[in-house]
Protein backbone atom coordinates (compact mmCIF):
# COMPACT_ATOMS: atom_id res chain seq x y z
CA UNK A 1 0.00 0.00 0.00
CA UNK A 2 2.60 2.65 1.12
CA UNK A 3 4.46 1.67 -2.66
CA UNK A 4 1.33 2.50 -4.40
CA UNK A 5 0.79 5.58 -2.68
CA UNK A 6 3.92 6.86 -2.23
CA UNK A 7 4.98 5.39 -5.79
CA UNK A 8 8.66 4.12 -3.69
CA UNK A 9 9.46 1.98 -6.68
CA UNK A 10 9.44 4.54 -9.05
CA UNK A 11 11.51 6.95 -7.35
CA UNK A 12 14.29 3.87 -7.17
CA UNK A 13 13.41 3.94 -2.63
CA UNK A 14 12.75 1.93 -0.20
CA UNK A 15 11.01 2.26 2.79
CA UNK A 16 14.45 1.72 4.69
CA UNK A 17 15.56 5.08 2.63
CA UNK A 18 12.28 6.81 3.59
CA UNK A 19 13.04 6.18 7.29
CA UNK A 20 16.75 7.41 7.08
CA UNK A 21 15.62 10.61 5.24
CA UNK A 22 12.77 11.16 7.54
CA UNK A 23 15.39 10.78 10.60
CA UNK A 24 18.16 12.54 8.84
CA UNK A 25 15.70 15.92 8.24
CA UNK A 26 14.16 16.22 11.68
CA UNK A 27 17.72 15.94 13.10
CA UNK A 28 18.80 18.54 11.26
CA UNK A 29 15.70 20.64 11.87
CA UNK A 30 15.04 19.96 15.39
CA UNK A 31 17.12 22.98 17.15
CA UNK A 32 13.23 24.70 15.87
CA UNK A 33 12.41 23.30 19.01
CA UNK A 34 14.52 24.92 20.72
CA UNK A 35 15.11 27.92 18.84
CA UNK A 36 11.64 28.93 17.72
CA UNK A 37 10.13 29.52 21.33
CA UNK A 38 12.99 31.60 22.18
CA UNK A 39 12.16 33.80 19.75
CA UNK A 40 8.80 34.69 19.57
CA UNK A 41 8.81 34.57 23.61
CA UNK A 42 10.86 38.08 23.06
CA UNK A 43 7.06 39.55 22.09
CA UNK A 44 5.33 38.29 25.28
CA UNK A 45 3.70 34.79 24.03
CA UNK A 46 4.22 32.21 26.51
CA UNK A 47 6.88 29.86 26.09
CA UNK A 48 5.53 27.04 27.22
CA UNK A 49 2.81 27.12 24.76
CA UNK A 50 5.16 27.72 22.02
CA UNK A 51 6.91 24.44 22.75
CA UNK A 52 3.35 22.47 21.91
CA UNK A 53 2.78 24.81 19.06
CA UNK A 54 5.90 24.75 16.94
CA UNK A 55 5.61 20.80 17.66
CA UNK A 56 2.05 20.78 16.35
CA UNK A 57 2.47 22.81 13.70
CA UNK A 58 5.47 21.57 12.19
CA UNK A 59 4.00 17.97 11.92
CA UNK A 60 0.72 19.53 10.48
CA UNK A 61 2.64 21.57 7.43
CA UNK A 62 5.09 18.22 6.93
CA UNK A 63 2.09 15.34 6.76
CA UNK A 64 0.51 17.97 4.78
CA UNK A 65 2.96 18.36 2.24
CA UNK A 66 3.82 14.36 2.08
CA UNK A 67 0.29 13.58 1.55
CA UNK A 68 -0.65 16.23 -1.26
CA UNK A 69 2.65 16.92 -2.89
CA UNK A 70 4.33 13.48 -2.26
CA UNK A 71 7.73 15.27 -1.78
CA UNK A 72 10.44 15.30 0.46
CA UNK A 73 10.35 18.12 2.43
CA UNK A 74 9.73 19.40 5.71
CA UNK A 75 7.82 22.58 7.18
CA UNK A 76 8.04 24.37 10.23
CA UNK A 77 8.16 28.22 11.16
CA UNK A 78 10.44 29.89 8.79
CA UNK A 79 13.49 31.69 10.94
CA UNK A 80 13.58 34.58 8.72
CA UNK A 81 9.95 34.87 9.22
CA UNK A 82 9.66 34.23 12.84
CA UNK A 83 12.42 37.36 13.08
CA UNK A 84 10.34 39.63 10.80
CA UNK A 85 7.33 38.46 13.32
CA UNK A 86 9.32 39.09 15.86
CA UNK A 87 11.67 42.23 15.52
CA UNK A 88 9.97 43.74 12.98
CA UNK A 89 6.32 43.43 13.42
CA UNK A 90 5.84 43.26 17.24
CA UNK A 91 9.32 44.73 18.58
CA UNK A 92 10.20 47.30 15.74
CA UNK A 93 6.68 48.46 14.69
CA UNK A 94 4.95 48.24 17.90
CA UNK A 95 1.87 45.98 17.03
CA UNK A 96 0.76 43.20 19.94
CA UNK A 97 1.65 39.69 19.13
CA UNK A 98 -2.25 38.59 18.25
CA UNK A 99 -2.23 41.59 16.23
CA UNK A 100 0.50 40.52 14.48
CA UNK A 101 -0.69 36.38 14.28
CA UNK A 102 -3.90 38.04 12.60
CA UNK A 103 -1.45 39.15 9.47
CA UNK A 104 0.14 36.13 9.45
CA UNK A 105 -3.48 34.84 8.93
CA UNK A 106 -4.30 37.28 6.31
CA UNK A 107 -1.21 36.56 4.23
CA UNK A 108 -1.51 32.76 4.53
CA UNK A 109 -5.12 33.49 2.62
CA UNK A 110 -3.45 35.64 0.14
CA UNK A 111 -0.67 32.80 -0.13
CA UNK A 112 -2.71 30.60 -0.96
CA UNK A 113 -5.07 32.54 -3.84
CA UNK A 114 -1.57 33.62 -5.25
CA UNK A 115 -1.12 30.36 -5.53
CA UNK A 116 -3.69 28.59 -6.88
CA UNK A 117 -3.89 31.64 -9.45
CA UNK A 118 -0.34 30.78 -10.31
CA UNK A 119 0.96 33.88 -9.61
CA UNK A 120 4.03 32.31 -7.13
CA UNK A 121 4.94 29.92 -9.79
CA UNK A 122 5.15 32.69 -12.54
CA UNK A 123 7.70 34.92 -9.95
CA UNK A 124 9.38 31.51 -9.38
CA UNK A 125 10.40 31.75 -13.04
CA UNK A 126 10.95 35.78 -13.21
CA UNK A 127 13.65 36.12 -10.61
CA UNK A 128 17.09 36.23 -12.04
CA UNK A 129 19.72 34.05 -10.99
CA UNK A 130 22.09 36.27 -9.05
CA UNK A 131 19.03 37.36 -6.69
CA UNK A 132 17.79 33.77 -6.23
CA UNK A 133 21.39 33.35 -4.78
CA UNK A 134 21.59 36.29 -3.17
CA UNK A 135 17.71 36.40 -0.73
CA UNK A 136 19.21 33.48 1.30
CA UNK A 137 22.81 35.06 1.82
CA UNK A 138 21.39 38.22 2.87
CA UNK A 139 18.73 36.06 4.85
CA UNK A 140 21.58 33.91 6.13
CA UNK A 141 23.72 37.17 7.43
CA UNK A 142 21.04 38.39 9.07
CA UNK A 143 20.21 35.17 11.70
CA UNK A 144 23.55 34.75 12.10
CA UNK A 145 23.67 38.55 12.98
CA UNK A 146 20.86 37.67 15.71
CA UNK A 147 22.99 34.71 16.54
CA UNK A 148 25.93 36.72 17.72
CA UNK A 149 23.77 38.88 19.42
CA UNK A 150 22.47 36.37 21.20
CA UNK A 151 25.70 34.53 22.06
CA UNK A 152 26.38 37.63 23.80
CA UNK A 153 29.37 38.27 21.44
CA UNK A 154 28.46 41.27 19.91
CA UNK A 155 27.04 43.77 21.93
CA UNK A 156 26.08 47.86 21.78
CA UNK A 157 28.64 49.69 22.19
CA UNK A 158 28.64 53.59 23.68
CA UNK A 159 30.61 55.35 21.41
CA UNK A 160 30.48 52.55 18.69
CA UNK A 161 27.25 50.78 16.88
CA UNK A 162 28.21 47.37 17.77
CA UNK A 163 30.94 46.04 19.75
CA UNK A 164 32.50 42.96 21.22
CA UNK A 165 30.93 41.24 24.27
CA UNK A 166 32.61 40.36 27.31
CA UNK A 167 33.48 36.78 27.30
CA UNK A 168 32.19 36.21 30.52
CA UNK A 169 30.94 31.92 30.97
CA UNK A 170 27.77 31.86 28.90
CA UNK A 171 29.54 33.28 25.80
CA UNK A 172 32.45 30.69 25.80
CA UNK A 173 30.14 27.83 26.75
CA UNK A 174 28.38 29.45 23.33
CA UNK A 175 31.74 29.26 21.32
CA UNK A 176 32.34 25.75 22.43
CA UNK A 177 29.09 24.30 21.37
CA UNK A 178 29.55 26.28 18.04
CA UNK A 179 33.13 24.67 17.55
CA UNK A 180 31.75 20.99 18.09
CA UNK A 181 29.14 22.00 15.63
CA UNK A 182 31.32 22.33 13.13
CA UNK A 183 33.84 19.32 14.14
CA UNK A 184 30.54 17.39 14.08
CA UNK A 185 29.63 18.98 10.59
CA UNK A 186 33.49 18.30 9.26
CA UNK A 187 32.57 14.75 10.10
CA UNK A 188 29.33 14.40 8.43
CA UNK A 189 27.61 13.05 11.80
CA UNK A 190 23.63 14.04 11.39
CA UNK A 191 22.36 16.08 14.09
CA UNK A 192 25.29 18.31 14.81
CA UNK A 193 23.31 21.37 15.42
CA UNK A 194 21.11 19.38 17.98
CA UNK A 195 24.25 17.90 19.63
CA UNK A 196 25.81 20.96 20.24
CA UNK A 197 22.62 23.02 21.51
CA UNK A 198 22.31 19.75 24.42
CA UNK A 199 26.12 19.82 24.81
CA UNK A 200 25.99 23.34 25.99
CA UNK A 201 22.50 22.64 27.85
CA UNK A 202 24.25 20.34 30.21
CA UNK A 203 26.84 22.15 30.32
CA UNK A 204 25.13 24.90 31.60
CA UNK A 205 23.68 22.56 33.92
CA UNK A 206 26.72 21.00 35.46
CA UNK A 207 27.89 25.04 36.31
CA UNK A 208 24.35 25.87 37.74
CA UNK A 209 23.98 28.21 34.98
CA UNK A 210 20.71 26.32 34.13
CA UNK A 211 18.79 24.62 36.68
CA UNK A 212 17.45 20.93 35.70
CA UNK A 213 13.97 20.32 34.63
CA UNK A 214 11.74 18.76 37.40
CA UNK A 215 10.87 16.02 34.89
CA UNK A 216 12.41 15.01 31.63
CA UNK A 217 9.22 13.92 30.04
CA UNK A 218 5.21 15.35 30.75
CA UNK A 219 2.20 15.73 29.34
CA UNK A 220 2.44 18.76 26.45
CA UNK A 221 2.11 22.24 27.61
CA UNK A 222 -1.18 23.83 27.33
CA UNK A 223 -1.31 25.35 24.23
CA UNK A 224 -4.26 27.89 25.75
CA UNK A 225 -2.28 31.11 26.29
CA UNK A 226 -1.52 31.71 22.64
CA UNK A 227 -3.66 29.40 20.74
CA UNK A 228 -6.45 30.83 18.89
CA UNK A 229 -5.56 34.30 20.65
CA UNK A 230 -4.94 36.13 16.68
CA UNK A 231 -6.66 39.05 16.09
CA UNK A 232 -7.92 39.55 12.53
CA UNK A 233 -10.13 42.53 12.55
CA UNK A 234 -7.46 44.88 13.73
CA UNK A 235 -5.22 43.40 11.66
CA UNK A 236 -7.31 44.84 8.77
CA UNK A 237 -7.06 48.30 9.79
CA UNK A 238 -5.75 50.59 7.25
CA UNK A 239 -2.65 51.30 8.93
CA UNK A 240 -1.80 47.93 9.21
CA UNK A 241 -1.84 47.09 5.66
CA UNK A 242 1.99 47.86 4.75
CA UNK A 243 2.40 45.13 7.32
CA UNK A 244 0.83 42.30 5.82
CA UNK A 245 1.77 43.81 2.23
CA UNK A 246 5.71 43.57 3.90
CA UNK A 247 4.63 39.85 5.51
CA UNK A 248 3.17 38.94 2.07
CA UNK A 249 6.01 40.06 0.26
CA UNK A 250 8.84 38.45 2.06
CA UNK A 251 7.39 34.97 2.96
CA UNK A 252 7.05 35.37 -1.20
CA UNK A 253 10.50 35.07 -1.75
CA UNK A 254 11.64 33.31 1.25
CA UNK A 255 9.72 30.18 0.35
CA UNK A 256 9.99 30.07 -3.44
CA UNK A 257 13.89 30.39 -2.42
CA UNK A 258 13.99 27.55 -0.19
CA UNK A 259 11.75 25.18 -2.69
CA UNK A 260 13.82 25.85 -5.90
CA UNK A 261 16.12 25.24 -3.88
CA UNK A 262 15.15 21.52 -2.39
CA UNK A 263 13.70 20.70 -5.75
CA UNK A 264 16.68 20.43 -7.52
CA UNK A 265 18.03 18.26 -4.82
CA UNK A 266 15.93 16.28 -4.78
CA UNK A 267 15.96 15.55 -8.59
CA UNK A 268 12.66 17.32 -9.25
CA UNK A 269 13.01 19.54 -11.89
CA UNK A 270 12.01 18.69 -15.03
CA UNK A 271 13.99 19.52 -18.25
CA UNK A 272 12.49 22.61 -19.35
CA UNK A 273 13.68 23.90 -15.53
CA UNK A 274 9.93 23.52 -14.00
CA UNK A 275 9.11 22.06 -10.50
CA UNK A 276 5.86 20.03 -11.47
CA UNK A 277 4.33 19.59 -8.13
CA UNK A 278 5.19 23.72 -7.41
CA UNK A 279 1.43 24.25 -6.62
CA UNK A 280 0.66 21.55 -4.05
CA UNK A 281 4.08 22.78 -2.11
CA UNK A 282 3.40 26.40 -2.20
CA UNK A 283 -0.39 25.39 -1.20
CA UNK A 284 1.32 23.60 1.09
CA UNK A 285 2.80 25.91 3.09
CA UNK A 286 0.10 28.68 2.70
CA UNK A 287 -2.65 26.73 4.23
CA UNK A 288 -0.04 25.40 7.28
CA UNK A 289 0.45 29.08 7.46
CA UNK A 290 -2.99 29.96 8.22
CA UNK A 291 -3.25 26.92 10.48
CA UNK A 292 0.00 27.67 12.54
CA UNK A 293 -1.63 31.57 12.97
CA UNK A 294 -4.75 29.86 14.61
CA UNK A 295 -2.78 28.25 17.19
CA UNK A 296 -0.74 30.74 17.59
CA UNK A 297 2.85 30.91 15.23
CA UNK A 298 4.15 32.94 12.78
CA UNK A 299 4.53 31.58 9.23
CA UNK A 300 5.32 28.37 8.43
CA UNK A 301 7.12 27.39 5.34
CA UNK A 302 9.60 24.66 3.89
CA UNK A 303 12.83 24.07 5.19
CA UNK A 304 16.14 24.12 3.81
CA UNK A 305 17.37 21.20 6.12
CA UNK A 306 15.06 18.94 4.03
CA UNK A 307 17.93 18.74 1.61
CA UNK A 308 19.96 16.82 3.82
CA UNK A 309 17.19 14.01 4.17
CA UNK A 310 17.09 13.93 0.25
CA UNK A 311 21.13 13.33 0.76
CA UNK A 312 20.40 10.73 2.69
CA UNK A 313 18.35 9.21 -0.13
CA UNK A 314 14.50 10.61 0.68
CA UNK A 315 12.44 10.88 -2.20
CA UNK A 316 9.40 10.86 -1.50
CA UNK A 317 6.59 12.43 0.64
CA UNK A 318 7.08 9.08 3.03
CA UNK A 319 9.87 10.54 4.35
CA UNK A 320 8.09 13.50 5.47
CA UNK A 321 5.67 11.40 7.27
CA UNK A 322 8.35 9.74 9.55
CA UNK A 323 9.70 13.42 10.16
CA UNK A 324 6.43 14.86 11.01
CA UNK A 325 5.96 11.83 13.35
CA UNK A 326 8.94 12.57 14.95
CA UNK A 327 7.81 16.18 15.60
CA UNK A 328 5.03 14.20 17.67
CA UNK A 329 7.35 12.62 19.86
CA UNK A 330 8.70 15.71 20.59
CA UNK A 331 5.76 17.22 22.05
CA UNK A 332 6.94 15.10 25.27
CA UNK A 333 9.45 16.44 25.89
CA UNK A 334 8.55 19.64 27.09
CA UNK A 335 10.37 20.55 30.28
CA UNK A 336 13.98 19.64 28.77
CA UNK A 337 13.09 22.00 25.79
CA UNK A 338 11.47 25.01 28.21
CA UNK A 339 15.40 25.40 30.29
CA UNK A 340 17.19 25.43 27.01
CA UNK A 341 18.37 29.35 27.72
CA UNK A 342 18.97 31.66 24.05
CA UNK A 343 23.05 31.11 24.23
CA UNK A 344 22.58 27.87 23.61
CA UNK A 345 20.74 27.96 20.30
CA UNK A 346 22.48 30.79 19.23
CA UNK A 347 25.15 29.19 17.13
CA UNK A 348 22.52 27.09 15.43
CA UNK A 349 21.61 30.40 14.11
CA UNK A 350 25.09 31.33 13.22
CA UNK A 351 25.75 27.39 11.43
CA UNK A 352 22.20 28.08 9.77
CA UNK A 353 23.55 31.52 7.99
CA UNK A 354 26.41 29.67 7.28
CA UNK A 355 24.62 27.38 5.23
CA UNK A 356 22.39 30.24 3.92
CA UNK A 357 25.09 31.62 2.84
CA UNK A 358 27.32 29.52 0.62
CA UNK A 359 25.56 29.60 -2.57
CA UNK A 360 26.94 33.21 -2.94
CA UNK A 361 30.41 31.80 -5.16
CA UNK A 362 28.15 31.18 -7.35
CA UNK A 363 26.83 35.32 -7.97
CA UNK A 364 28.81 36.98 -10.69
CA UNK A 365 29.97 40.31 -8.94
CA UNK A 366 32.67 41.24 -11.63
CA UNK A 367 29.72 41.98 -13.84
CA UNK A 368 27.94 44.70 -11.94
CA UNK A 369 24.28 44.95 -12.95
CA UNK A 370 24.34 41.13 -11.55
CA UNK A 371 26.63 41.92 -8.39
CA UNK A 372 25.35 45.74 -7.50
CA UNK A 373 21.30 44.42 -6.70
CA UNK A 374 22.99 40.95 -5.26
CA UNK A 375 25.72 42.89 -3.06
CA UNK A 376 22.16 45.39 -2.17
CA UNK A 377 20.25 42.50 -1.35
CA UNK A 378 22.67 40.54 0.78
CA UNK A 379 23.75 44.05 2.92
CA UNK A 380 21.10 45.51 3.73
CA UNK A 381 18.91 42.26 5.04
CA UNK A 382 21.29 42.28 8.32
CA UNK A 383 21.99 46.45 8.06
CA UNK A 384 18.31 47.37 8.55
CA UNK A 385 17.40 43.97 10.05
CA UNK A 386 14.77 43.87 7.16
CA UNK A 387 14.21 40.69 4.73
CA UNK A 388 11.84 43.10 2.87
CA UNK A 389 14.28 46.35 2.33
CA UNK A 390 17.03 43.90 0.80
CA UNK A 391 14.73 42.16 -1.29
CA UNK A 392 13.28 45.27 -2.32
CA UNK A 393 16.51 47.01 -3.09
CA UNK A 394 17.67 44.12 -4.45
CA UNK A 395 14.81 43.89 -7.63
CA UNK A 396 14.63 47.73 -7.75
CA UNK A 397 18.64 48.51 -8.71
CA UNK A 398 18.37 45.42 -10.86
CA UNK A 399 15.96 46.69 -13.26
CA UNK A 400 17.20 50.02 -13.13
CA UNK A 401 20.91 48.78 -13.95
CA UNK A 402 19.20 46.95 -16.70
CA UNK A 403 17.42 50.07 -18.27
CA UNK A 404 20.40 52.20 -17.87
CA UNK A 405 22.40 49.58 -19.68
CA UNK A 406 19.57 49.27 -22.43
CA UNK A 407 18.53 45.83 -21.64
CA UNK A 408 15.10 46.46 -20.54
CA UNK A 409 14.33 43.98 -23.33
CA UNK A 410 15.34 41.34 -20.44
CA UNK A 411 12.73 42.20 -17.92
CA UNK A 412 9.88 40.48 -17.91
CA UNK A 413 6.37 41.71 -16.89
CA UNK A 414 6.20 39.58 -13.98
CA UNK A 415 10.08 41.49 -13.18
CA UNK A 416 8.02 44.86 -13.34
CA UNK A 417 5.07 43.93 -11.42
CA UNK A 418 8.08 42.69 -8.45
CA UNK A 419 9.38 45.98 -9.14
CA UNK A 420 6.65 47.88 -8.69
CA UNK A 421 5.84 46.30 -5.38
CA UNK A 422 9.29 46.41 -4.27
CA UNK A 423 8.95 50.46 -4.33
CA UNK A 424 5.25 50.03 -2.69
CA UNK A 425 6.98 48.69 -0.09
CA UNK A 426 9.81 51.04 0.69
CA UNK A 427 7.63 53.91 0.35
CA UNK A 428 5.63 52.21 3.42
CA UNK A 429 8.44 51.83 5.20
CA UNK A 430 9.61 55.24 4.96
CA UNK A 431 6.39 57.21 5.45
């Protein structure tokens, strides 16, 4: 039954592979866990609840996906998203977190008409190269940024923006786990990134920095301070629309990004450079979006780290089902995940970036209407601690290098509609 459905013998799997690749991606993925309630904690959501939540709704977007789309991949709340939520929305624009869980409500619906109108798959296509490459750098820089930050290694200074930290016990406890992150990465062991956040939990532990959990296993944490708690009618207030407009516009990009991206991994792209199942992923994550808002996260979208289940030799959306399983088990967890302090899954930020950031060898900056809008993109994400003002910098000096250069031939409509958001949304950022 699971052959027919999930058509194992004619993606050359197994069920054995399945399992590995289901493993492999929720290892990789799991500091979300961790990392995710941390976060969005910062705008006054309980933590506790969070825990239950990002369980929940990461297994809800991943069967999702396996059963519709029959692919590889994984979903849980996007870390460039949850730090637009976070220090953008709520922190940097002032708007409560229900508020704010209301817009990620609104843009999941608008997410998902996009979608089935076909309007994400024809940007898919319409993006140039060099930016593709570039939104994840700049993405990448930018959670690593918060990393650091977090780590306690870079720090305001007085006289000086930034500035380095002291390295007082946290921060080198911070550094170490980083450092067997990477020996762990140099060796190719899975789960690195959740290794090194436990190594520096107990740790933390052993010094009394951290004081143990009463219980290592419990019952899920109530989910009733956050869930269902989103606010959609002021969300719709006029002076809240450049914020879902910004929202819409950067989960946009951030997912169609991340899916290229995993598609040709995982061998899906067909020869005239077309994902085939692009609608069912996209629909996807726009409906666990909307789902995830109800119970109180920001957006949820597909995961990078699927690409190292697909290594592993996942193919199909069976996979998915042992990861989103696994996100289950999880839930039970609760009181080991709920002491895990920020320094500790701060360098899974920093590795993240890391990863986010390699692809840029391949951007052309000795040709400058390619490098200019890439080196644009890539600055400003971390500079202004916007997603949106890169991206929108980004596509705006890239058409106008074009026009100046007289090839305004190669921008396509779709490239001019982009455009002409891209400047809708500055001009709501400045004003």
């Amino acid at each position: 039954m699971l052959d027919r459905f999930f058509h194992l013998k004619e993606k050359n799997t197994s069920i054995r592979k399945e399992f590995i690749g289901g493993v492999t991606t929720f290892l990789t993925m799991a500091y979300i866990i961790f990392l995710h309630p941390n976060m969005l904690a910062e705008t006054g959501m309980d933590k506790q609840a969070l825990i239950t939540v990002t369980c929940l709704a990461s297994f809800a977007g991943t069967f999702l996906v396996a059963l519709w789309a029959n692919v590889p991949f994984a979903l849980a709340p996007g870390l460039g998203l949850n730090s637009f939520f976070t220090y953008s929305l709520v922190l940097g624009m002032g708007i409560d977190w229900p508020t704010a869980l209301g817009v990620v409500f609104i843009s999941g619906i608008l997410f998902l008409l996009l979608t089935f109108l076909g309007f994400r798959e024809k940007l898919a296509n319409a993006i140039p190269p060099s930016l593709r490459l570039a939104v994840p750098a700049g993405i990448g820089l930018l959670i690593a940024f918060i990393g650091f930050q977090n780590m306690g290694l870079i720090i305001k200074g007085e006289n000086t923006i930034l500035k380095l930290g002291s390295l007082n016990g946290t921060v080198l406890m911070s550094l170490g786990g980083f450092l067997l992150i990477i020996f762990l990465e140099l060796k190719k062991i899975k789960g690195s990134i959740l290794v090194g956040i436990l190594f520096i939990l107990f740790i933390s532990i052993f010094l009394g920095y951290v004081h143990p959990p009463e219980a290592f296993f419990s019952t899920p944490p109530s989910m009733y301070p956050i869930a269902f708690q989103l606010n959609i009618g002021k969300a719709l207030s006029i002076g809240l629309m450049g914020a879902i407009f910004s929202f819409l516009y950067v989960d946009l990009f951030d997912s169609l990004g991340t899916v290229i991206g995993c598609a040709y991994e995982a061998d899906m792209v067909d020869k005239d450079g077309k994902i085939p199942k692009l609608d069912k992923i996209l629909g996807s994550d726009a409906i666990a979006t909307m789902i995830g808002s109800l119970i109180g996260t920001s957006t949820i979208t597909t995961y990078v780290e699927s690409a190292s289940g697909i290594a592993a030799g996942a193919r199909t959306g069976l996979a998915s089902i042992f990861t989103a399983i696994l996100f289950l088990f999880a839930l039970f967890f609760a009181p080991v995940i709920g002491i895990v302090p920020g320094y500790a899954t701060a360098p899974a930020l920093i590795i993240v970036g890391i990863y986010m950031f390699k692809n840029i060898v391949n951007i052309n900056f000795t040709r400058l209407t390619e490098g200019i809008p890439a080196f644009l993109t890539i600055i400003l994400m971390p500079f202004t601690s916007s997603i949106s003002t890169g991206l929108a910098f980004g596509f705006i000096s890239y058409i106008l290098l074009e026009v100046l250069t007289g090839n305004y031939r190669k921008i396509s409509l779709i490239l001019w509609i982009i455009g002409l958001l891209s400047t809708l949304n500055l001009i709501i950022d400045l004003f």
